[in-house]
Protein backbone atom coordinates (compact mmCIF):
# COMPACT_ATOMS: atom_id res chain seq x y z
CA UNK A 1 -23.94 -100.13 -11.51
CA UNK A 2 -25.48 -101.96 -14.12
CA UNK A 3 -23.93 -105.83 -14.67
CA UNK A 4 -22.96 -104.44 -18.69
CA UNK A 5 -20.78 -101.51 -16.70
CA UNK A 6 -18.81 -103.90 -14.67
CA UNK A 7 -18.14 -106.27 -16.96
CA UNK A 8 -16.66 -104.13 -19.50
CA UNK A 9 -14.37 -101.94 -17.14
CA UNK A 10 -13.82 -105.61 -15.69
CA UNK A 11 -12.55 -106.22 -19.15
CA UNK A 12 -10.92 -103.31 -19.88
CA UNK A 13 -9.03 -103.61 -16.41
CA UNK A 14 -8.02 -107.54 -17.29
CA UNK A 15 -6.72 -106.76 -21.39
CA UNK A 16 -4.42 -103.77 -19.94
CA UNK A 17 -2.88 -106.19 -16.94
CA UNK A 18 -2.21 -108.38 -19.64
CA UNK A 19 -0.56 -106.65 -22.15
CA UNK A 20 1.73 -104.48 -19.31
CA UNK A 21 5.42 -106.09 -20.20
CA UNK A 22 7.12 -108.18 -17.76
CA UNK A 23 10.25 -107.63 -16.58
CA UNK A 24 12.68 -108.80 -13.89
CA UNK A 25 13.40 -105.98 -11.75
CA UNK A 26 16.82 -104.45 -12.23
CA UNK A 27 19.77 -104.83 -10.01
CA UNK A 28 22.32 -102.19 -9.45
CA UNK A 29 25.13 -104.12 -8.66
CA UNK A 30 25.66 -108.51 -9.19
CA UNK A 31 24.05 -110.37 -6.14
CA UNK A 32 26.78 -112.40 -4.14
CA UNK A 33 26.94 -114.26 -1.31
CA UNK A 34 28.60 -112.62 2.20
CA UNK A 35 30.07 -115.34 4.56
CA UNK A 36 31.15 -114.74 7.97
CA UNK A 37 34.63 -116.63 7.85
CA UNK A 38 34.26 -116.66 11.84
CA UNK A 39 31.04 -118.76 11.43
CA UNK A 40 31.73 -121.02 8.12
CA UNK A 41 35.17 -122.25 10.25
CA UNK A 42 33.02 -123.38 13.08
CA UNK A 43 30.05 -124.80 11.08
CA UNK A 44 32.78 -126.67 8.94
CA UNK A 45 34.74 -128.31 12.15
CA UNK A 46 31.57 -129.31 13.63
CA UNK A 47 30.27 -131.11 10.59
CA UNK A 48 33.42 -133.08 10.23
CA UNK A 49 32.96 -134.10 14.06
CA UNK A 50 29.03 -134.93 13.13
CA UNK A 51 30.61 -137.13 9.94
CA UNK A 52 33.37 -138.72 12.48
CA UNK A 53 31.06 -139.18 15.04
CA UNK A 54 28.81 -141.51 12.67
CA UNK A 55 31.17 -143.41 11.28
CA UNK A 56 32.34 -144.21 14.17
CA UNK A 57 29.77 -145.69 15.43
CA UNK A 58 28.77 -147.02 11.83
CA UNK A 59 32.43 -148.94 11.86
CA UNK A 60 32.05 -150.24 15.46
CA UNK A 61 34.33 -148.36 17.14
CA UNK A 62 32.40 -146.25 19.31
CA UNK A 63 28.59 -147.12 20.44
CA UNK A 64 25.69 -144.47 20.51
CA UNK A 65 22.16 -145.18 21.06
CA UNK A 66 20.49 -143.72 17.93
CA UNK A 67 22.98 -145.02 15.27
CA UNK A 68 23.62 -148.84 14.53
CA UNK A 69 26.44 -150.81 13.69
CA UNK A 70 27.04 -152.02 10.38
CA UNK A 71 27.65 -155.48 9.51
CA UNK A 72 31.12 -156.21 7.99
CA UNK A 73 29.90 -157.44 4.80
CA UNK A 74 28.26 -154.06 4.50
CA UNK A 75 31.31 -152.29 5.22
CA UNK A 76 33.23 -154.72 2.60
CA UNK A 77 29.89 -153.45 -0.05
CA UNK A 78 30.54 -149.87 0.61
CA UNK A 79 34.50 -150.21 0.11
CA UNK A 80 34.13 -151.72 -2.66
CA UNK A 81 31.58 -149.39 -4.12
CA UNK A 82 33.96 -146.40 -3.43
CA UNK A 83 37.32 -148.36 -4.61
């Protein structure tokens, strides 16, 4: 095909993309969340355990290899940031 062939069905193919409307596709029914209550009890009790666990050992009274202990003027900071 000749270059002047492409280009203008190139053209023609590129103004009709553009001027097509946009519009968010349509939903039958509102999108919510599903939770499995079974699942969100567990994952809930084990993040309080997690957040225990590190403060814990943050506050000095347990010991774990990966966490360190604060010192108590740090703990004094932070209580008196939160107070």
């Amino acid at each position: 095909m000749p270059a002047r062939m492409l280009t203008s069905i190139f053209n023609t193919v590129v103004r009709n993309v553009l001027d097509m409307p946009i519009d968010p596709p349509q939903r039958d029914a509102p999108v919510c969340p599903v939770y499995d209550t079974a699942g969100l009890f567990l994952a809930i009790q084990e993040a309080a355990a997690d957040f225990h666990g590190r403060w814990d050992t943050i506050l000095g009274f347990t010991r774990s290899s990966s966490l360190r202990t604060a010192h108590w003027a740090e703990v004094k900071a932070l209580n008196r940031r939160w107070s």
